[in-house]
N, C-alpha and C. Protein backbone atom coordinates (compact mmCIF):
# COMPACT_ATOMS: atom_id res chain seq x y z
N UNK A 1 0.84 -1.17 0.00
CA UNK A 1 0.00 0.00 0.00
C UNK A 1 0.90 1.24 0.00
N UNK A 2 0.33 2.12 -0.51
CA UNK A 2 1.48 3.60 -1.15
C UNK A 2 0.65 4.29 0.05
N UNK A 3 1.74 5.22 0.31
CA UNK A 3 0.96 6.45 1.02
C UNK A 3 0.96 8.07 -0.01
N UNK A 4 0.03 8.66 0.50
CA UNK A 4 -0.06 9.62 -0.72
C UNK A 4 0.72 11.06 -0.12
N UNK A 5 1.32 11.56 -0.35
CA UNK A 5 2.45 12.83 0.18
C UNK A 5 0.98 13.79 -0.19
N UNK A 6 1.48 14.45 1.08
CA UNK A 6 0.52 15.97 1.37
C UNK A 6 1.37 16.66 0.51
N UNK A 7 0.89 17.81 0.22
CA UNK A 7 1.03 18.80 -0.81
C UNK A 7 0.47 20.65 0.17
N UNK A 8 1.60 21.02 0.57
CA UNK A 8 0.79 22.04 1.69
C UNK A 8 0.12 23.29 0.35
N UNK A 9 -1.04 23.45 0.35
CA UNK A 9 -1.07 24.69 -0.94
C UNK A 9 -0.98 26.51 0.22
N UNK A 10 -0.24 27.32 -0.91
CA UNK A 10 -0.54 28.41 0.03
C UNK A 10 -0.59 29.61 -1.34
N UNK A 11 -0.82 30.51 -1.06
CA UNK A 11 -1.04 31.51 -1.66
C UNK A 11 -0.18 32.15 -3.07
N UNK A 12 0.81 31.44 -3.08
CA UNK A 12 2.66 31.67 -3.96
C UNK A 12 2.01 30.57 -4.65
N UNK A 13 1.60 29.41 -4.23
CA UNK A 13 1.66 28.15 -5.24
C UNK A 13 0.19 27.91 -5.97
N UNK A 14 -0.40 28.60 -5.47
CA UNK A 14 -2.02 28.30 -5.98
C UNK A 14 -2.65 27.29 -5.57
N UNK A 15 -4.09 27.04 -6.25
CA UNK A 15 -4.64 25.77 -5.96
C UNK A 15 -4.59 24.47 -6.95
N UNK A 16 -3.46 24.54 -7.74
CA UNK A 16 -3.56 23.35 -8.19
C UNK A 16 -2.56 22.43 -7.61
N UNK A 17 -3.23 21.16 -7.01
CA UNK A 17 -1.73 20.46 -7.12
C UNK A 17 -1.05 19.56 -8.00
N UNK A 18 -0.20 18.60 -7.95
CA UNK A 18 0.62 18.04 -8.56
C UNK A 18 -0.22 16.41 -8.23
N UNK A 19 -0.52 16.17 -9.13
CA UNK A 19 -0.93 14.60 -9.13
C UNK A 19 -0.27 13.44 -9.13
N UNK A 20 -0.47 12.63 -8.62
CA UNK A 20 0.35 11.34 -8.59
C UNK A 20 -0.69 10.07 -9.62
N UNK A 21 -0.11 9.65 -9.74
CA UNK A 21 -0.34 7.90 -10.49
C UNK A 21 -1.35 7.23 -8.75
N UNK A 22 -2.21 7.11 -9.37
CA UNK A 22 -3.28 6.31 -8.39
C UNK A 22 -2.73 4.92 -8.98
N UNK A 23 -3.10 4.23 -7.21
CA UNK A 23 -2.51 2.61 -7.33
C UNK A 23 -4.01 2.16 -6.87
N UNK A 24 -4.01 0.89 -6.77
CA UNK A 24 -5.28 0.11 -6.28
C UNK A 24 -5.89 0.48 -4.76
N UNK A 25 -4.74 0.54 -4.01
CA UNK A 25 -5.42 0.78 -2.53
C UNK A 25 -4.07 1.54 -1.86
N UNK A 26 -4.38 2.95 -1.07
CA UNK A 26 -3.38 3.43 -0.81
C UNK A 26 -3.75 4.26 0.20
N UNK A 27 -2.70 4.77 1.40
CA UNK A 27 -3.09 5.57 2.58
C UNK A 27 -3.16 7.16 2.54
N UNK A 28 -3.98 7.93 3.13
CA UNK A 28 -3.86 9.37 3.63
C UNK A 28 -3.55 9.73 4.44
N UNK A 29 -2.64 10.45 5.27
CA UNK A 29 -2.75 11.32 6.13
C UNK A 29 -4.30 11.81 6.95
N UNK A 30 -4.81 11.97 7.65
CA UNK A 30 -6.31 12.67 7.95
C UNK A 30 -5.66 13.68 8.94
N UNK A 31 -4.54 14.20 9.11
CA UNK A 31 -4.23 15.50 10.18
C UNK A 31 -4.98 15.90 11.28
N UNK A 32 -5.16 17.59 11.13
CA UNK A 32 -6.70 17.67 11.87
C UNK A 32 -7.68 16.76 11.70
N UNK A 33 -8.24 16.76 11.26
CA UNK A 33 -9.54 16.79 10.41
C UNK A 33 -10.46 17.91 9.76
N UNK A 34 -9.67 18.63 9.34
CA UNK A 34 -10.50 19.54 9.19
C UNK A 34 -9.77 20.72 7.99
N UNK A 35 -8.84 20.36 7.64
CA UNK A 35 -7.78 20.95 6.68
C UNK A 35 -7.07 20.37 5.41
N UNK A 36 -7.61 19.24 5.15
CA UNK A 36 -7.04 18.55 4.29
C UNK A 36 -8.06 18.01 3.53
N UNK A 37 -7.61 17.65 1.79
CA UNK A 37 -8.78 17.22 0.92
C UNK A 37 -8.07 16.13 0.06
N UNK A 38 -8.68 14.94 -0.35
CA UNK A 38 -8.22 14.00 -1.20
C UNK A 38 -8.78 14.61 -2.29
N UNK A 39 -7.64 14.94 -3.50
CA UNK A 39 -7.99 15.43 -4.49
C UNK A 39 -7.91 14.10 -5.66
N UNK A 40 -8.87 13.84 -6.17
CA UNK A 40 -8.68 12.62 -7.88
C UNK A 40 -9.29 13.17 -9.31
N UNK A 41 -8.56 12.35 -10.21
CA UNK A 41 -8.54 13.13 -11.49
C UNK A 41 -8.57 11.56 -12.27
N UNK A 42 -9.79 11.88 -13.20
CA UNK A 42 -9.24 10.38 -14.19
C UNK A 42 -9.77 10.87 -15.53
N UNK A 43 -8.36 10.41 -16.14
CA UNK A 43 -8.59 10.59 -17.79
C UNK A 43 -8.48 9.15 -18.86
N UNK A 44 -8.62 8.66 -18.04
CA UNK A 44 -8.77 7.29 -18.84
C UNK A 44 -10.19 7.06 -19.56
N UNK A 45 -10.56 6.26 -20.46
CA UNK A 45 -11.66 5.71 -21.13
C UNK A 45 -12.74 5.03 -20.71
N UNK A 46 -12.64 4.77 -19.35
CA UNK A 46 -13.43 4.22 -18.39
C UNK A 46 -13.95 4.54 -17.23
N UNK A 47 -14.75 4.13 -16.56
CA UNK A 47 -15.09 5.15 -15.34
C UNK A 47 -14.49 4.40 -14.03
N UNK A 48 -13.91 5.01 -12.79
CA UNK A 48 -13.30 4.52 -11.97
C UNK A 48 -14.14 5.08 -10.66
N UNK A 49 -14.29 4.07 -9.79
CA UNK A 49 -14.80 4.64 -8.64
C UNK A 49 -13.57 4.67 -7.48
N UNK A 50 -14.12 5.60 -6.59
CA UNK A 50 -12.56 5.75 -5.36
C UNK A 50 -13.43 5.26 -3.91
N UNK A 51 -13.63 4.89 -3.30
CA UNK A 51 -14.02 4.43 -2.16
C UNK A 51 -13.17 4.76 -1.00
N UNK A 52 -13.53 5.28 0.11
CA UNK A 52 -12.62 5.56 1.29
C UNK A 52 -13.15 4.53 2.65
N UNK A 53 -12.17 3.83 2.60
CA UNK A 53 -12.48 2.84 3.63
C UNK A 53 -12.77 3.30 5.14
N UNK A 54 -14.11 3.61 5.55
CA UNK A 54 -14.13 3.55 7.16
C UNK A 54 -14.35 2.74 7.96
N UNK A 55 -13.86 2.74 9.11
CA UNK A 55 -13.70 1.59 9.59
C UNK A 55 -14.35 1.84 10.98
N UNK A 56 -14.81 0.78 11.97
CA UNK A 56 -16.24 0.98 12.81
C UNK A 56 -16.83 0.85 12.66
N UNK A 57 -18.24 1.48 14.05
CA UNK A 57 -19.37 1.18 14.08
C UNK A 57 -19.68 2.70 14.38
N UNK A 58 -21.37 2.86 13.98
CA UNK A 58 -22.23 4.45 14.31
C UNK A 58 -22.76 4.03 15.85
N UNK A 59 -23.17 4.98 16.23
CA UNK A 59 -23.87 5.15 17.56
C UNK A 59 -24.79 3.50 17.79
N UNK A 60 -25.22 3.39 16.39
CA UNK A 60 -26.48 2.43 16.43
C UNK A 60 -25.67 0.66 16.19
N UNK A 61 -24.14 0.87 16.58
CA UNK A 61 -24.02 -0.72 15.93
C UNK A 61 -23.65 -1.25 14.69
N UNK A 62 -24.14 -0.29 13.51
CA UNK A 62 -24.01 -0.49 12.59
C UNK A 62 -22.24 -0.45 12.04
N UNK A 63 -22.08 -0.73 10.79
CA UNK A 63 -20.79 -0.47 10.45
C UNK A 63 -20.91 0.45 9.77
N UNK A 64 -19.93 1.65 9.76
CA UNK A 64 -19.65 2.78 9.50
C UNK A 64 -19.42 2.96 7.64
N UNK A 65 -20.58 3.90 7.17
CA UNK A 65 -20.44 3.36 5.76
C UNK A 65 -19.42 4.11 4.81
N UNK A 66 -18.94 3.10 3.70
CA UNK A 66 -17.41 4.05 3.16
C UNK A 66 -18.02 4.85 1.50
N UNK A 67 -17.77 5.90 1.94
CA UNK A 67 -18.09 7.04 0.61
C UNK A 67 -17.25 6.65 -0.18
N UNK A 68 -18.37 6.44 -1.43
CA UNK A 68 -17.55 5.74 -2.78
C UNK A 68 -18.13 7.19 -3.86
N UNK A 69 -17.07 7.41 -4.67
CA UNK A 69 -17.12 8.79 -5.58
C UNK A 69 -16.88 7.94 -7.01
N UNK A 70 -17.98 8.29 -7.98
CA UNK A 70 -17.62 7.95 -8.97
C UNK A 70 -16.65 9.16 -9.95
N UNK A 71 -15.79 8.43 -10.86
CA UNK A 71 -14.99 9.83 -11.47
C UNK A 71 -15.20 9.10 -13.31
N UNK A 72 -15.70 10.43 -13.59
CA UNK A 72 -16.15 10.08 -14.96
C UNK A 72 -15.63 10.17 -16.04
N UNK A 73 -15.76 9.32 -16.96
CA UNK A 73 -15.16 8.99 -17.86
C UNK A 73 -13.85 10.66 -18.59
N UNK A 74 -12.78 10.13 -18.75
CA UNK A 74 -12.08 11.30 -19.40
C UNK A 74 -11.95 12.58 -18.08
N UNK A 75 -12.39 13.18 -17.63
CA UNK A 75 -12.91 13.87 -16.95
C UNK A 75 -13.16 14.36 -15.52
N UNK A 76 -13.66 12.99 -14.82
CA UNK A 76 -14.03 13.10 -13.64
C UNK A 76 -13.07 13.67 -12.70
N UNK A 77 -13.55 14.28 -11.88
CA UNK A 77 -12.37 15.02 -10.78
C UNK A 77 -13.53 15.09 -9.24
N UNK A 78 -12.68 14.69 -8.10
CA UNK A 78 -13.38 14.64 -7.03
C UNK A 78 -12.21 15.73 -5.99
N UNK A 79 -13.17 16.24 -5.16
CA UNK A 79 -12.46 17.13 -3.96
C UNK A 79 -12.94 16.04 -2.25
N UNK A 80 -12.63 15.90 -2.21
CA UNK A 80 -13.23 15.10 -1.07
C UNK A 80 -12.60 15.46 0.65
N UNK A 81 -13.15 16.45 1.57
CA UNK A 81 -12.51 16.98 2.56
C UNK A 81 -11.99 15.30 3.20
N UNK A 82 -11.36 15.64 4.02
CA UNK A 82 -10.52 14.41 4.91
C UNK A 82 -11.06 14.14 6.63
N UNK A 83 -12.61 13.97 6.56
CA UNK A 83 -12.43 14.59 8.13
C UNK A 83 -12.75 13.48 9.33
N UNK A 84 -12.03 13.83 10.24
CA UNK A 84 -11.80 13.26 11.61
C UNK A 84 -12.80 11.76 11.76
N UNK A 85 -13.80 11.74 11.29
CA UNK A 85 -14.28 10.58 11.22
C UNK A 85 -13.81 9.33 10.53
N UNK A 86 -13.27 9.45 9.20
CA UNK A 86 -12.41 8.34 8.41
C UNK A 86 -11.02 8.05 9.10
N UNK A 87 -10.58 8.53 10.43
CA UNK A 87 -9.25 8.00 10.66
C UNK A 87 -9.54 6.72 11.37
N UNK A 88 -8.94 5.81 10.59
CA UNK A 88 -8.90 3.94 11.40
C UNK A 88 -8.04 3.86 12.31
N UNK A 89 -7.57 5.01 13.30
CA UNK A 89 -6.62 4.72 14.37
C UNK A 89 -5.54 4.97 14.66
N UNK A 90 -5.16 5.14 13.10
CA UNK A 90 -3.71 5.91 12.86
C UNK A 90 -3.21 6.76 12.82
N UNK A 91 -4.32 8.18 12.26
CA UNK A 91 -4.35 8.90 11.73
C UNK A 91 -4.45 9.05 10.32
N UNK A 92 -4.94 8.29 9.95
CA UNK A 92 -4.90 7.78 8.31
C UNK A 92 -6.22 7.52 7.67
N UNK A 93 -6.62 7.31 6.50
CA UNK A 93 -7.55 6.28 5.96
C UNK A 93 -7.37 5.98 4.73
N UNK A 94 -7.91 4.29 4.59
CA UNK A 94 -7.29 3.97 3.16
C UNK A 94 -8.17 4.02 2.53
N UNK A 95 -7.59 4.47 1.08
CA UNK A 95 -8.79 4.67 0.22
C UNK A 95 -8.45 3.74 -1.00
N UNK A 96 -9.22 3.19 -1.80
CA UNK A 96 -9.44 2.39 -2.87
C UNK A 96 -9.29 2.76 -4.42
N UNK A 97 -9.49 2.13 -5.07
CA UNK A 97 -9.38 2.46 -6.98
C UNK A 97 -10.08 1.53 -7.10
N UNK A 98 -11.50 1.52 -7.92
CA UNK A 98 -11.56 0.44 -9.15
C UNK A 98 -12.24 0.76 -10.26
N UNK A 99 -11.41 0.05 -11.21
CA UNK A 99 -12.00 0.27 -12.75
C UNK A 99 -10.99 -0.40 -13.59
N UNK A 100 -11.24 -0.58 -14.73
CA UNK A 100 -10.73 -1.31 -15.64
C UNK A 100 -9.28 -0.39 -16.16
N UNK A 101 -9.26 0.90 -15.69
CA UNK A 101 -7.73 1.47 -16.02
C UNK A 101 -7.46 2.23 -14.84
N UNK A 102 -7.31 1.98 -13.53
CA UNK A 102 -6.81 3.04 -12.90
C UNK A 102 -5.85 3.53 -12.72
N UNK A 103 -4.59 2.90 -14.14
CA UNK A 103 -3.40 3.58 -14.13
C UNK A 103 -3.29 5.30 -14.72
N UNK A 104 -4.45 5.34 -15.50
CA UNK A 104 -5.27 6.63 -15.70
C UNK A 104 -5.76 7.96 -14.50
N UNK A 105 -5.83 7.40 -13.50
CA UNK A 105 -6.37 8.22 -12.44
C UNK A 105 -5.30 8.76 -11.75
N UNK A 106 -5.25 9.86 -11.03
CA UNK A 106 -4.08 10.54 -10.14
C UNK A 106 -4.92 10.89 -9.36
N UNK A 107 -4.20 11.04 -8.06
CA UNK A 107 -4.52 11.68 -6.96
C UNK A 107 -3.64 12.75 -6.17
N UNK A 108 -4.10 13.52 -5.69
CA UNK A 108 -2.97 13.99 -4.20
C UNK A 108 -3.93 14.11 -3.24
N UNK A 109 -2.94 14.55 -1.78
CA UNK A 109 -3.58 15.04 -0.98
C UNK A 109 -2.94 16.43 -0.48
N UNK A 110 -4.29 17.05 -0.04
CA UNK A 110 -3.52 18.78 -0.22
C UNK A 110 -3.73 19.00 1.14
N UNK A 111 -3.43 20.03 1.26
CA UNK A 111 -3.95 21.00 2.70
C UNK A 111 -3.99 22.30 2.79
N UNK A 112 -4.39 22.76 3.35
CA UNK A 112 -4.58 24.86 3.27
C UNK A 112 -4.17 25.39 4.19
């Protein structure tokens, strides 16, 4: 499993960041919670979904459900904040790839 390098953005560098090569299943940082965003981009021919694994239970027992983002064909781009609830313990959470090309997709993770 890859971990994904924060990217601090500030005012000199703008808001774009620098993308990486998305792998199948790979870790974030979750910091605060409250300052950081998983950024994804896919230009491949196919559509890829990203899933963020949470891990637990809600108040009620249940297991804690994992936000899956579809990213669309050519195109798709997701902002997804990072917050305090998705950390599995570490400070982290892993998030997923699937689709028939996700050597197509990039990600980073930023912060403000």
């Amino acid at each position: 499993m890859v971990a994904i390098p924060v990217q601090k953005l500030s005012v000199a560098t703008g808001l774009k960041p620098t993308l990486n090569a998305a792998v199948a299943s790979a870790t974030a940082e979750i910091g605060t919670g409250n300052n950081r965003f998983l950024v994804a981009k896919n230009t491949a021919g196919t559509i890829v979904t990203m899933t963020i694994d949470v891990v637990g239970n809600n108040d009620y027992g249940q297991p804690n459900p994992n936000p899956a983002y579809v990213l669309a064909i050519t195109s798709g781009e997701v902002w997804v904040p990072l917050v305090k609830q998705f950390n599995d313990g570490t400070g982290s959470v892993t998030v997923t790839f699937a689709g028939t090309t996700i050597a197509n997709t990039a990600v980073a993770l930023v912060e403000r």
